[in-house]
C-alpha atoms as a PDB file:
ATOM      1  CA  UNK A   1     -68.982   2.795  -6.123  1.00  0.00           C
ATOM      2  CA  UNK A   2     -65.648   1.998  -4.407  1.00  0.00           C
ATOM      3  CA  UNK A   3     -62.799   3.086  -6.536  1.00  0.00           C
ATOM      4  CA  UNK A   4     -59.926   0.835  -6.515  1.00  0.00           C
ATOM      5  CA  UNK A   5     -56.449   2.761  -7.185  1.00  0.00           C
ATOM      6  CA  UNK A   6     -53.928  -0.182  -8.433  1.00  0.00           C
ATOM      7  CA  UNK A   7     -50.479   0.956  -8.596  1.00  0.00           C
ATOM      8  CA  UNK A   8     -48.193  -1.227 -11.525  1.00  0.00           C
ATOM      9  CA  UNK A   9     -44.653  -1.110 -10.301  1.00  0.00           C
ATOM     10  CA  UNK A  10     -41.840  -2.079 -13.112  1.00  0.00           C
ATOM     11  CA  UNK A  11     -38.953  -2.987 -12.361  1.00  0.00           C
ATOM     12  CA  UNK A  12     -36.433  -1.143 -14.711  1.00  0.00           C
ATOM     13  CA  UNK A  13     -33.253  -3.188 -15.586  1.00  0.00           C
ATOM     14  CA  UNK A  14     -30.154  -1.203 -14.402  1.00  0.00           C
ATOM     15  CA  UNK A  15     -26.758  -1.622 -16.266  1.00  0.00           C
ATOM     16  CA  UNK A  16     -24.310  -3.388 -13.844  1.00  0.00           C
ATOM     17  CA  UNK A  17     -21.876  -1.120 -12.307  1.00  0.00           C
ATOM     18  CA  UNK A  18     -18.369  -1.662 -13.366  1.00  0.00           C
ATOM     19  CA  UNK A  19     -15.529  -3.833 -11.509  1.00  0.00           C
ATOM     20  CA  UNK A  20     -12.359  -3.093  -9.925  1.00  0.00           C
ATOM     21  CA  UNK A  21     -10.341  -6.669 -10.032  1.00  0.00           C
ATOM     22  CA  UNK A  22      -7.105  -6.198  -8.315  1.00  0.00           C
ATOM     23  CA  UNK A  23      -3.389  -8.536  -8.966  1.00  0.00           C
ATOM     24  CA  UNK A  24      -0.453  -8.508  -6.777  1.00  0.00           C
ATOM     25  CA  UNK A  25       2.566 -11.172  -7.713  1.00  0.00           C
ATOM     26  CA  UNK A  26       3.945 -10.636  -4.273  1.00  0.00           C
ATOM     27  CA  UNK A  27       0.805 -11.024  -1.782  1.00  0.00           C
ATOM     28  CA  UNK A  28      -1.431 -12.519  -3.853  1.00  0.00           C
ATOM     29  CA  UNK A  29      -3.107 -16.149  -4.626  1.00  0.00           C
ATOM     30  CA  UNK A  30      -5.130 -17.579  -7.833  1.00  0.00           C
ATOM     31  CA  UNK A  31      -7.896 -19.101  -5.270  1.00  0.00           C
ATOM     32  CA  UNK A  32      -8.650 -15.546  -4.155  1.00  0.00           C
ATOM     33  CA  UNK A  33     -11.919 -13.402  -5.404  1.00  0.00           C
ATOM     34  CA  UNK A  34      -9.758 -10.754  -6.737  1.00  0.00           C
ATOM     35  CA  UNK A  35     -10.712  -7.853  -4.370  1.00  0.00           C
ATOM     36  CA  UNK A  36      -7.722  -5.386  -3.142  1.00  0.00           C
ATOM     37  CA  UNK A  37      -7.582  -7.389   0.149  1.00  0.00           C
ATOM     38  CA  UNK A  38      -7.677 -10.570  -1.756  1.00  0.00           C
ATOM     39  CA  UNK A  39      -6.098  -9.934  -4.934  1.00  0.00           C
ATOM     40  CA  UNK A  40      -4.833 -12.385  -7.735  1.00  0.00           C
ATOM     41  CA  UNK A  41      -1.390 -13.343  -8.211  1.00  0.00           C
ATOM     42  CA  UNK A  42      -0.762 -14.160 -11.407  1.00  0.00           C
ATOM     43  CA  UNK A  43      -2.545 -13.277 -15.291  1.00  0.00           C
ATOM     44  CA  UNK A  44      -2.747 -16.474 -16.957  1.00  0.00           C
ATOM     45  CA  UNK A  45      -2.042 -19.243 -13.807  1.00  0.00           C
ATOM     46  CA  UNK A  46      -3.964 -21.449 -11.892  1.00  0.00           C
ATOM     47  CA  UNK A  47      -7.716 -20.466 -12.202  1.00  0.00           C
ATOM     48  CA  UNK A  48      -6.565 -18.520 -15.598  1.00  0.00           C
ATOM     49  CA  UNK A  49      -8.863 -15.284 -14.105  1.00  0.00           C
ATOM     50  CA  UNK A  50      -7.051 -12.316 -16.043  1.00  0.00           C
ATOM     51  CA  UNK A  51      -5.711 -13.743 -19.104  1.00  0.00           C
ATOM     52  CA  UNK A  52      -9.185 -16.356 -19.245  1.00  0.00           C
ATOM     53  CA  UNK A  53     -11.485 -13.966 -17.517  1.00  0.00           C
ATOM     54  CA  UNK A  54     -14.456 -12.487 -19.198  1.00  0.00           C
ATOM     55  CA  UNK A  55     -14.481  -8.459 -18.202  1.00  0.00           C
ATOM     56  CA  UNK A  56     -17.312  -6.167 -19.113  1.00  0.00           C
ATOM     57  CA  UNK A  57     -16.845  -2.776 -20.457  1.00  0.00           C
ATOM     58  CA  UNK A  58     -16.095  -0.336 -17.908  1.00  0.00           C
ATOM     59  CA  UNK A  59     -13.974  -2.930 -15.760  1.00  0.00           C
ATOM     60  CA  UNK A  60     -10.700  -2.387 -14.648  1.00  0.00           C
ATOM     61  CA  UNK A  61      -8.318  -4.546 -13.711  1.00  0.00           C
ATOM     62  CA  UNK A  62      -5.301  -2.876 -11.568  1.00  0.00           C
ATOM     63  CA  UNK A  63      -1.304  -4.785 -10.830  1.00  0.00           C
ATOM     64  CA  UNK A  64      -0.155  -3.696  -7.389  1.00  0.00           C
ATOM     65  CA  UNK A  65       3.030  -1.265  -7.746  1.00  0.00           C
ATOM     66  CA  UNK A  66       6.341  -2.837  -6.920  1.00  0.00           C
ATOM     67  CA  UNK A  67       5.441  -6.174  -8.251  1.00  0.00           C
ATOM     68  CA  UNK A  68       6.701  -7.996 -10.956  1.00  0.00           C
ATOM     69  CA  UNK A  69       5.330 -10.737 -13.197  1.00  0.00           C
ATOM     70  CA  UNK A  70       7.561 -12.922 -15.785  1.00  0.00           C
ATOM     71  CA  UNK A  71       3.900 -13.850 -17.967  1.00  0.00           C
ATOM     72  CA  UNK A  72       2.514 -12.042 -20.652  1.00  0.00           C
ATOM     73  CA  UNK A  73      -1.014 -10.136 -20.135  1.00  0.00           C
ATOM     74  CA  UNK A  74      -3.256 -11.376 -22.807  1.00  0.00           C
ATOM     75  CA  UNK A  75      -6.579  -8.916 -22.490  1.00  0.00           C
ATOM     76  CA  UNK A  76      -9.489 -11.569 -23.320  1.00  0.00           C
ATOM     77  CA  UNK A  77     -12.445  -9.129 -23.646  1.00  0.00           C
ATOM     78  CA  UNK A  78     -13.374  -5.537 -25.792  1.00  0.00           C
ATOM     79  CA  UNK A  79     -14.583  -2.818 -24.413  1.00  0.00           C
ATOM     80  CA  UNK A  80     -17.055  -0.548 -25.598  1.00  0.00           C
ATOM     81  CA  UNK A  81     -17.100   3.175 -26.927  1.00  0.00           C
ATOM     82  CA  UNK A  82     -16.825   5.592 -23.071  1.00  0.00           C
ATOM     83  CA  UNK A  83     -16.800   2.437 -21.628  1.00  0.00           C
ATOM     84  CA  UNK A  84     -13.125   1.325 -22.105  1.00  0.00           C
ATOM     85  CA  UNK A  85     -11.863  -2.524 -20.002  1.00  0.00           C
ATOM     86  CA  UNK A  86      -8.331  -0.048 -18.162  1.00  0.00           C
ATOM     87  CA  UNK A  87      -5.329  -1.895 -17.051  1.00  0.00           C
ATOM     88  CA  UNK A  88      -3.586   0.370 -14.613  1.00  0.00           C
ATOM     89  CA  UNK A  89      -1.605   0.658 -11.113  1.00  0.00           C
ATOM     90  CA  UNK A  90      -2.391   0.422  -7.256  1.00  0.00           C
ATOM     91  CA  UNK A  91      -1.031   1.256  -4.348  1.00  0.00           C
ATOM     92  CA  UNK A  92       2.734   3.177  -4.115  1.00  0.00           C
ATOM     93  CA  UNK A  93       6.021   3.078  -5.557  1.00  0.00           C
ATOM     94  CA  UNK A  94       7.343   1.992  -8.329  1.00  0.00           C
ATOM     95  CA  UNK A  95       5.326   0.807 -11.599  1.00  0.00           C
ATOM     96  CA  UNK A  96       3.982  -2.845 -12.048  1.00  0.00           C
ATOM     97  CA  UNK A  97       6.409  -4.666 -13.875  1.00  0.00           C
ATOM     98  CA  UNK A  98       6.280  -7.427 -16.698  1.00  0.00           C
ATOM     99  CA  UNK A  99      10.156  -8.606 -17.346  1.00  0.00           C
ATOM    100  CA  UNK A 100      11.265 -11.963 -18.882  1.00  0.00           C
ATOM    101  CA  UNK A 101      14.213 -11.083 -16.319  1.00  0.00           C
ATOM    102  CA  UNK A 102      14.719 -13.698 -13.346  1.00  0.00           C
ATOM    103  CA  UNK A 103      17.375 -13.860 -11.037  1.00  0.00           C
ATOM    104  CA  UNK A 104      18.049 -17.442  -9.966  1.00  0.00           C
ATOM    105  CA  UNK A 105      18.839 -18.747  -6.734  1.00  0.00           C
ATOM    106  CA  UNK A 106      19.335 -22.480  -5.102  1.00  0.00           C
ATOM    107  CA  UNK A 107      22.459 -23.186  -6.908  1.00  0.00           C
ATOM    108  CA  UNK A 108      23.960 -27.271  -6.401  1.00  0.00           C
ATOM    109  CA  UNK A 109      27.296 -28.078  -7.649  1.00  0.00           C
ATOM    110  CA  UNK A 110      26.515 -30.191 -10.821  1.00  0.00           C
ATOM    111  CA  UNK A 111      29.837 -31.439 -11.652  1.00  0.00           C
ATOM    112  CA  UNK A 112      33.200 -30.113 -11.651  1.00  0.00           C
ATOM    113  CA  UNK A 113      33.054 -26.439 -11.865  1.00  0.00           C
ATOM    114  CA  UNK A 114      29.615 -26.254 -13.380  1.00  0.00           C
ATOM    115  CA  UNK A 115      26.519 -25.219 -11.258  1.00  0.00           C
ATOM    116  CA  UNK A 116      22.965 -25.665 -11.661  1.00  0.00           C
ATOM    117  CA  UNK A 117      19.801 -23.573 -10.428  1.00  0.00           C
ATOM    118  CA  UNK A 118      15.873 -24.385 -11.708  1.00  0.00           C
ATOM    119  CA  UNK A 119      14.129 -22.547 -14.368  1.00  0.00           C
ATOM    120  CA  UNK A 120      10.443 -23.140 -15.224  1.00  0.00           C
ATOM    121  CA  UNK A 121      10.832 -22.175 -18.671  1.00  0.00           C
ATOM    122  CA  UNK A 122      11.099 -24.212 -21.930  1.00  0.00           C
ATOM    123  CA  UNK A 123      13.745 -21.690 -23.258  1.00  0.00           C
ATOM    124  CA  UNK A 124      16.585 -19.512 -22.300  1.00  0.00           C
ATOM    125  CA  UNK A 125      17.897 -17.341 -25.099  1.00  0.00           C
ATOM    126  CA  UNK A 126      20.445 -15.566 -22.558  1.00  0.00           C
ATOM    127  CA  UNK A 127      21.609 -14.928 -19.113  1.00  0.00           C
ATOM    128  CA  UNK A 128      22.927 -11.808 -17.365  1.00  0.00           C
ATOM    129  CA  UNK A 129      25.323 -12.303 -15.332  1.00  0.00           C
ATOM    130  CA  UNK A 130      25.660  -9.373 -13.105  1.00  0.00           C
ATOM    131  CA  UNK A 131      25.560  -6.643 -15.779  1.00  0.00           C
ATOM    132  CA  UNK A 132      27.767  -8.704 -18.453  1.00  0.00           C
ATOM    133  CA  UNK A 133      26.006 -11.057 -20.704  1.00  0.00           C
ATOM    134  CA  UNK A 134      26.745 -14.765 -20.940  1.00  0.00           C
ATOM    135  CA  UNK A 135      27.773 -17.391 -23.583  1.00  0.00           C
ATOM    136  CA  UNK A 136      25.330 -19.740 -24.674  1.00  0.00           C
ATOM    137  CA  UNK A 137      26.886 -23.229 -25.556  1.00  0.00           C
ATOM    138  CA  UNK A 138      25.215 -26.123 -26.701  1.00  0.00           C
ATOM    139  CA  UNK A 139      26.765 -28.879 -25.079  1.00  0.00           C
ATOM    140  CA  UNK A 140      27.945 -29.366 -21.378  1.00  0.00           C
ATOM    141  CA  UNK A 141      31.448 -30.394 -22.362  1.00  0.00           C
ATOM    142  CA  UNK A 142      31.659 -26.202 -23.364  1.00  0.00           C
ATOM    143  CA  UNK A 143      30.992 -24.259 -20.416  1.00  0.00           C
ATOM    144  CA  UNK A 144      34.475 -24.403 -19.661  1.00  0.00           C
ATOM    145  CA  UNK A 145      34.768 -20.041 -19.208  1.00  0.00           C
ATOM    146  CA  UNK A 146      33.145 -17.277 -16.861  1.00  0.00           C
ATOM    147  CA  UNK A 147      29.820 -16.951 -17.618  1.00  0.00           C
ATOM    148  CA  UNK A 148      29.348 -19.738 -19.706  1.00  0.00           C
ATOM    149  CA  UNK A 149      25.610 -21.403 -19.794  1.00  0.00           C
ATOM    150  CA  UNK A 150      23.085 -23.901 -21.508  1.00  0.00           C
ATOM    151  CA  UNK A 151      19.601 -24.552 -20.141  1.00  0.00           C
ATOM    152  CA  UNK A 152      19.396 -28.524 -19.263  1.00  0.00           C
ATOM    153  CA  UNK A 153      16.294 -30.261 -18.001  1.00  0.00           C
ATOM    154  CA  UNK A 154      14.475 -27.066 -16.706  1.00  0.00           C
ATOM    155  CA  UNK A 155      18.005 -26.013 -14.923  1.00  0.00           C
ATOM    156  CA  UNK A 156      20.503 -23.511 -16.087  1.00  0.00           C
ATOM    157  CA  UNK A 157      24.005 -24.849 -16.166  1.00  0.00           C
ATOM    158  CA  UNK A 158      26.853 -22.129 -15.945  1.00  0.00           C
ATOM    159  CA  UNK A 159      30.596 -22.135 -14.885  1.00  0.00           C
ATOM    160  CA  UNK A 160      32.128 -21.030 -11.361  1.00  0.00           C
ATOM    161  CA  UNK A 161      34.758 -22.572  -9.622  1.00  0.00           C
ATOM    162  CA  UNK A 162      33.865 -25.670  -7.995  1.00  0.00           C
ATOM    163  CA  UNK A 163      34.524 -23.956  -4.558  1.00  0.00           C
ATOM    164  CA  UNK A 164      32.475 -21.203  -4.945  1.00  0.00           C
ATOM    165  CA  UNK A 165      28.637 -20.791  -6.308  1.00  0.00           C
ATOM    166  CA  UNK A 166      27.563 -18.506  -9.043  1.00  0.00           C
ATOM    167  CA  UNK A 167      25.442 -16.144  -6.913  1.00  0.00           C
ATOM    168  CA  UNK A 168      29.023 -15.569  -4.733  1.00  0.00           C
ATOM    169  CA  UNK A 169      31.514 -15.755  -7.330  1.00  0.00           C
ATOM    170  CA  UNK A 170      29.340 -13.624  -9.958  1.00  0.00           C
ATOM    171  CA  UNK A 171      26.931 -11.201  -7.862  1.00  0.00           C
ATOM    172  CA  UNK A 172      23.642 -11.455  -9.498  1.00  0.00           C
ATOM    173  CA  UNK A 173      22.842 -14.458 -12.352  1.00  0.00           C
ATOM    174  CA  UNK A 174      19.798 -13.936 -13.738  1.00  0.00           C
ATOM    175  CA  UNK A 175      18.068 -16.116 -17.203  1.00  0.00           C
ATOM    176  CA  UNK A 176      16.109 -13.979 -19.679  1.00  0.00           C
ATOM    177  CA  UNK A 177      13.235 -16.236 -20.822  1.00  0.00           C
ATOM    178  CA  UNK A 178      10.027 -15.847 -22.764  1.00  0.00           C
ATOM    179  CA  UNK A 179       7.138 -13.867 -21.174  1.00  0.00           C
ATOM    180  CA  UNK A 180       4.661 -16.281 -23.112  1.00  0.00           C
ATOM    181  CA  UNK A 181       5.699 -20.033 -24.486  1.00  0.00           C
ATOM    182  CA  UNK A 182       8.946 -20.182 -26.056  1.00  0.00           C
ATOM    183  CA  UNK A 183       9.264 -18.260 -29.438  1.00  0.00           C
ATOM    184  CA  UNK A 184       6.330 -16.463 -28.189  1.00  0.00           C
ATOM    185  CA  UNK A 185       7.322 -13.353 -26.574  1.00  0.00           C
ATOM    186  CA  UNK A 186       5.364  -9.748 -25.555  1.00  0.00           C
ATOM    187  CA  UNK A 187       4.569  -8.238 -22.604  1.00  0.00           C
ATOM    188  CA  UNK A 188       0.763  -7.498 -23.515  1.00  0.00           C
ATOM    189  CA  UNK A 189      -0.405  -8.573 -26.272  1.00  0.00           C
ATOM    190  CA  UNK A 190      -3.545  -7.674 -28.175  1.00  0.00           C
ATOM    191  CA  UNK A 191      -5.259  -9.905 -30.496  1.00  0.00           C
ATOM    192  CA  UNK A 192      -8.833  -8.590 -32.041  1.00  0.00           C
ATOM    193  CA  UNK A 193     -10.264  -6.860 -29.025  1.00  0.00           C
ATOM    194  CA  UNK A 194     -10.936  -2.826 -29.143  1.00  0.00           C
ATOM    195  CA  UNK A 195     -11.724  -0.119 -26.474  1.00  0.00           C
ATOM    196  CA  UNK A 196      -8.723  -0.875 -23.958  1.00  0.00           C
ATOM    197  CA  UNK A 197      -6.661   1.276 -21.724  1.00  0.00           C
ATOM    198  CA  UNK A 198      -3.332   0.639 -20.424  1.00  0.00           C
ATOM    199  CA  UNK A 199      -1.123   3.105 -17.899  1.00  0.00           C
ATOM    200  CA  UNK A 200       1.445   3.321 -15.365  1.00  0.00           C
ATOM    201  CA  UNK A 201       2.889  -0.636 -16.460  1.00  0.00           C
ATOM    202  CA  UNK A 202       6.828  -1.162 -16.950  1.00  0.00           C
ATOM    203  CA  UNK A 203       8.013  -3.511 -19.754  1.00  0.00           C
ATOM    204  CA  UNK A 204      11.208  -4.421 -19.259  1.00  0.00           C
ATOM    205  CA  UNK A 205      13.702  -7.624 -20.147  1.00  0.00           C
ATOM    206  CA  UNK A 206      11.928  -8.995 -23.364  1.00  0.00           C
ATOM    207  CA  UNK A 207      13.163 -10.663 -25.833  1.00  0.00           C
ATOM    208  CA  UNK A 208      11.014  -9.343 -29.039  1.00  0.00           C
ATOM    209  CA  UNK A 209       7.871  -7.409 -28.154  1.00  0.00           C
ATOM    210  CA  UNK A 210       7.026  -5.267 -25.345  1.00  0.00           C
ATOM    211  CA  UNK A 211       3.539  -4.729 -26.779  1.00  0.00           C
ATOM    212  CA  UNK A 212       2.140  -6.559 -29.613  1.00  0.00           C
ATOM    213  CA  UNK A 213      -1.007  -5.476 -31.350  1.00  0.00           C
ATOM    214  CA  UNK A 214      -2.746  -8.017 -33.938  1.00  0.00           C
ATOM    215  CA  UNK A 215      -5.994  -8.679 -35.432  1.00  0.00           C
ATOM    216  CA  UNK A 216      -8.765  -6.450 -35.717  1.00  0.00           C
ATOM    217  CA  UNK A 217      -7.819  -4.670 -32.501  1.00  0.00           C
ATOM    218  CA  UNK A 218      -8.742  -0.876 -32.598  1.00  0.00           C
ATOM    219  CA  UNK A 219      -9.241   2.011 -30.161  1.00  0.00           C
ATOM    220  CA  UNK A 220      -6.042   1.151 -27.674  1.00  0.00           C
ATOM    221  CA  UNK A 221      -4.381   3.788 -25.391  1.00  0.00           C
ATOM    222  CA  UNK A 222      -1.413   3.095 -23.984  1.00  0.00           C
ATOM    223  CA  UNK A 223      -0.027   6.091 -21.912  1.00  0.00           C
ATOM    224  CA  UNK A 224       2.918   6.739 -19.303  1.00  0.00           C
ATOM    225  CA  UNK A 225       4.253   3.049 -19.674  1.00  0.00           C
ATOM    226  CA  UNK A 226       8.243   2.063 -20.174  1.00  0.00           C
ATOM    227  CA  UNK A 227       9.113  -0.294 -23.186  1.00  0.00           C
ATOM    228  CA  UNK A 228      12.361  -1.315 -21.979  1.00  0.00           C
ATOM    229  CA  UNK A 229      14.065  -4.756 -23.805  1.00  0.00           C
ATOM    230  CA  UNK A 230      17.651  -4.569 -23.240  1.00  0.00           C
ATOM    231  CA  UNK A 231      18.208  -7.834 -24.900  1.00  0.00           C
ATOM    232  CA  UNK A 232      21.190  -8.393 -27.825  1.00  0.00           C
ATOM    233  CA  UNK A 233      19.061  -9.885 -30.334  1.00  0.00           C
ATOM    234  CA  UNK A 234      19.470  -8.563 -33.420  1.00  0.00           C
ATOM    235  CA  UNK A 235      16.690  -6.532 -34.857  1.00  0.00           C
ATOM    236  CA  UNK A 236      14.776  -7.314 -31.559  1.00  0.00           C
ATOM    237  CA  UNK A 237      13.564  -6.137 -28.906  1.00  0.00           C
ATOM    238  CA  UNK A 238      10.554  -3.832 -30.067  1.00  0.00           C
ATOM    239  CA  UNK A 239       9.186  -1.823 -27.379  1.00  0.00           C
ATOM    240  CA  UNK A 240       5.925  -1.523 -29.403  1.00  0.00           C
ATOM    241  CA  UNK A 241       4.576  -3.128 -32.289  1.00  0.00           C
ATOM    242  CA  UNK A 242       1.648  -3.548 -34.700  1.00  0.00           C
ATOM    243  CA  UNK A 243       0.508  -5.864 -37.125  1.00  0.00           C
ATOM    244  CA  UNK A 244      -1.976  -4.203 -39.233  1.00  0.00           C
ATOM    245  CA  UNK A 245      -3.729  -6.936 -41.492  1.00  0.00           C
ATOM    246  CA  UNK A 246      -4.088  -4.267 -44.290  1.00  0.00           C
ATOM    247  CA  UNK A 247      -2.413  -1.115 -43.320  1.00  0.00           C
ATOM    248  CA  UNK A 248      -3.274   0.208 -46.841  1.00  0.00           C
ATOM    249  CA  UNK A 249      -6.811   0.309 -46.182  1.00  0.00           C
ATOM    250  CA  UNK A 250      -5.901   1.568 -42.688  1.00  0.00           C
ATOM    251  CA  UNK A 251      -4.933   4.924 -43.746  1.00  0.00           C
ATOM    252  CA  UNK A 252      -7.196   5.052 -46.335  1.00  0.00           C
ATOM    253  CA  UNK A 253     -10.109   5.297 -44.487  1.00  0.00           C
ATOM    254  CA  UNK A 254      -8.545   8.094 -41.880  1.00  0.00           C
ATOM    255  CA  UNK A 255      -8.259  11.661 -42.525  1.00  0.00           C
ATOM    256  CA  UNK A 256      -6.371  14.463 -40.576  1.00  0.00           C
ATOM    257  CA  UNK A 257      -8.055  15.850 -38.385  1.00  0.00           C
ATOM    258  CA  UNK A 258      -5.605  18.193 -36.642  1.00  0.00           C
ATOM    259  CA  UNK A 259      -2.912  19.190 -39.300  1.00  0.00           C
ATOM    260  CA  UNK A 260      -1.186  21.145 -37.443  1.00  0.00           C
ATOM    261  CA  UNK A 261      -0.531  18.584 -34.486  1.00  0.00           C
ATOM    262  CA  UNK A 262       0.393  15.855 -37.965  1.00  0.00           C
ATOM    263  CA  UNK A 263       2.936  18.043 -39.277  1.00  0.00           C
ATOM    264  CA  UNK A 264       4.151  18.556 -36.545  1.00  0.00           C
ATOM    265  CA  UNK A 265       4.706  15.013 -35.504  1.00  0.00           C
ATOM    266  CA  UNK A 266       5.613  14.340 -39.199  1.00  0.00           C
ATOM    267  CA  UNK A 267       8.740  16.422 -38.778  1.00  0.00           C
ATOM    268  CA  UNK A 268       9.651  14.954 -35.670  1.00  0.00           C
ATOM    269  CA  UNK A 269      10.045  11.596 -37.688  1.00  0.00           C
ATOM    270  CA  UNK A 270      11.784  12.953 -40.229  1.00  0.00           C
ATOM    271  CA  UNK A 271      14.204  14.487 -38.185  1.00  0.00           C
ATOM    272  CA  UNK A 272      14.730  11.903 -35.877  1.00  0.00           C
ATOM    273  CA  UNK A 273      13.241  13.290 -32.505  1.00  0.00           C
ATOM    274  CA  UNK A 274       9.813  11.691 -32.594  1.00  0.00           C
ATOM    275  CA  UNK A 275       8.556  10.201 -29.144  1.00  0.00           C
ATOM    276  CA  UNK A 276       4.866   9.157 -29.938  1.00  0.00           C
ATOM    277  CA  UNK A 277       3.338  10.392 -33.160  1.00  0.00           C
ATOM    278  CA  UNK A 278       0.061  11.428 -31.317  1.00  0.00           C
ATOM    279  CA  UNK A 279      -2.655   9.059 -32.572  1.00  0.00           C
ATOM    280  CA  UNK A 280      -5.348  11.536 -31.431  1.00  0.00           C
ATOM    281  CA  UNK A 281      -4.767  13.250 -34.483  1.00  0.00           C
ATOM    282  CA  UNK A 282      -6.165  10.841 -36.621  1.00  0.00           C
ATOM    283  CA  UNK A 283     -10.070   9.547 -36.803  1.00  0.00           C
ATOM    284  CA  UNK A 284     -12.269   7.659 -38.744  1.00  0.00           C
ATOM    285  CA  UNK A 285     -14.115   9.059 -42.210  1.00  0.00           C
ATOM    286  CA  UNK A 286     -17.737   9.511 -41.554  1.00  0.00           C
END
């Protein structure tokens, strides 16, 4: 009798091996595929791919060094435990930057000895001029003095003599506006997603939240970032900032795990040195 030897192959399902999506402001389009020679430009423009996207856990998504974006990132997926989504840096020099900072240029004489440049935004709260900050006014009969401004029809309106354009007469004019839609403002913000990673990203020229965490969002690191507002606005700018839904039950259901490292950190606070009260030192009940 002939033996016949059949051989069953399987084919085991693999887990998909995590992405590297790549962003760059300066060299970058939307219509690209979001490789490192054909990165992204923006987080939440045309095609909507960081902000909108769908990443799996393990993904990261990295912002070319040097580059600057006036958006907010909005992360639109979780991660999973060991298998965090990261937001981090390429490439050299200095951090990727997220600033409601930008410095206008294409100025027109508007009348008189006001001038006008564009701005794509819905709201400016205030304007730099140089290093000195500007006047707001509400009506176009005001700007009458240096550095005098109102936002009209998506241009800002400031005073310089009628021979000589703000950019010349000033230096530098720049409009602080919001990184999101007006009234809406924070350089990443965090809204019910868990497992994400953030490093080497500059926050800088907000006008109330460098980072905002809300919702049921949970395991976040943020490490060697810069949470810098330098905006007047009363008790704003906050570099970061979380909105626990119940922080009652929060610390409730954590124990100290490292006292040593707590009271330590605990005296910083109470003496007024504290950096970063290390979060490490805290963990779940079982």
């Amino acid at each position: 009798m002939r033996k016949v030897l059949v051989l069953v192959v399987m084919a085991l399902a693999s887990p998909a091996l995590a992405a590297t999506y790549y962003v760059s402001s300066s060299t970058g389009d939307d219509g690209n595929q979001g490789t490192q020679a054909q990165p992204w430009k923006t987080f939440g423009g045309a095609g909507n791919h960081v902000n909108g996207g769908s990443f799996a856990a393990g993904d990261t998504v990295l912002l070319k060094r040097g580059d600057v974006w006036n958006e907010s990132l909005i992360p639109p997926t979780s991660g999973s435990s060991g298998s965090p989504i990261t937001f981090d840096a390429y490439g050299t020099g200095a951090p990727p930057e997220i600033s409601g900072k930008r410095d206008l240029s294409g100025w027109t004489l508007y009348s008189s000895n006001v001038w006008s440049a564009p701005v794509t935004s819905g709201s400016v709260a205030f304007a730099i001029f140089n290093s000195v900050w500007g006047q707001k006014q509400s009506a176009l009969g005001s700007i009458l003095h240096a550095r005098d401004f109102m936002l009209y029809n998506n241009a800002l309106l400031v005073y310089a003599p009628s021979a000589t354009d703000p950019s010349t007469y000033y230096g530098t004019v720049s409009a602080i506006v919001p990184l999101n839609s007006p009234g809406s403002d924070q350089g990443i913000y965090v809204n019910g997603k868990s497992w994400l990673t953030f490093q080497h990203i500059r926050l800088s020229w907000y006008e109330n939240f460098g980072v905002y965490v809300a919702g049921a969002s949970d395991h976040l690191v943020f490490a060697n970032m810069e949470a810098d507002g330098m905006v007047p606005a009363g008790n704003f700018p906050h570099g970061f900032y979380v909105n626990a839904t119940n922080p009652a039950e929060s610390v409730a259901n954590r124990e100290i795990v490292d006292e040593v490292k707590f009271k330590e950190g605990l005296s910083k606070v109470i003496d007024g040195t504290v950096e970063c009260l290390n979060a490490s030192s805290w963990a779940p009940k079982p």
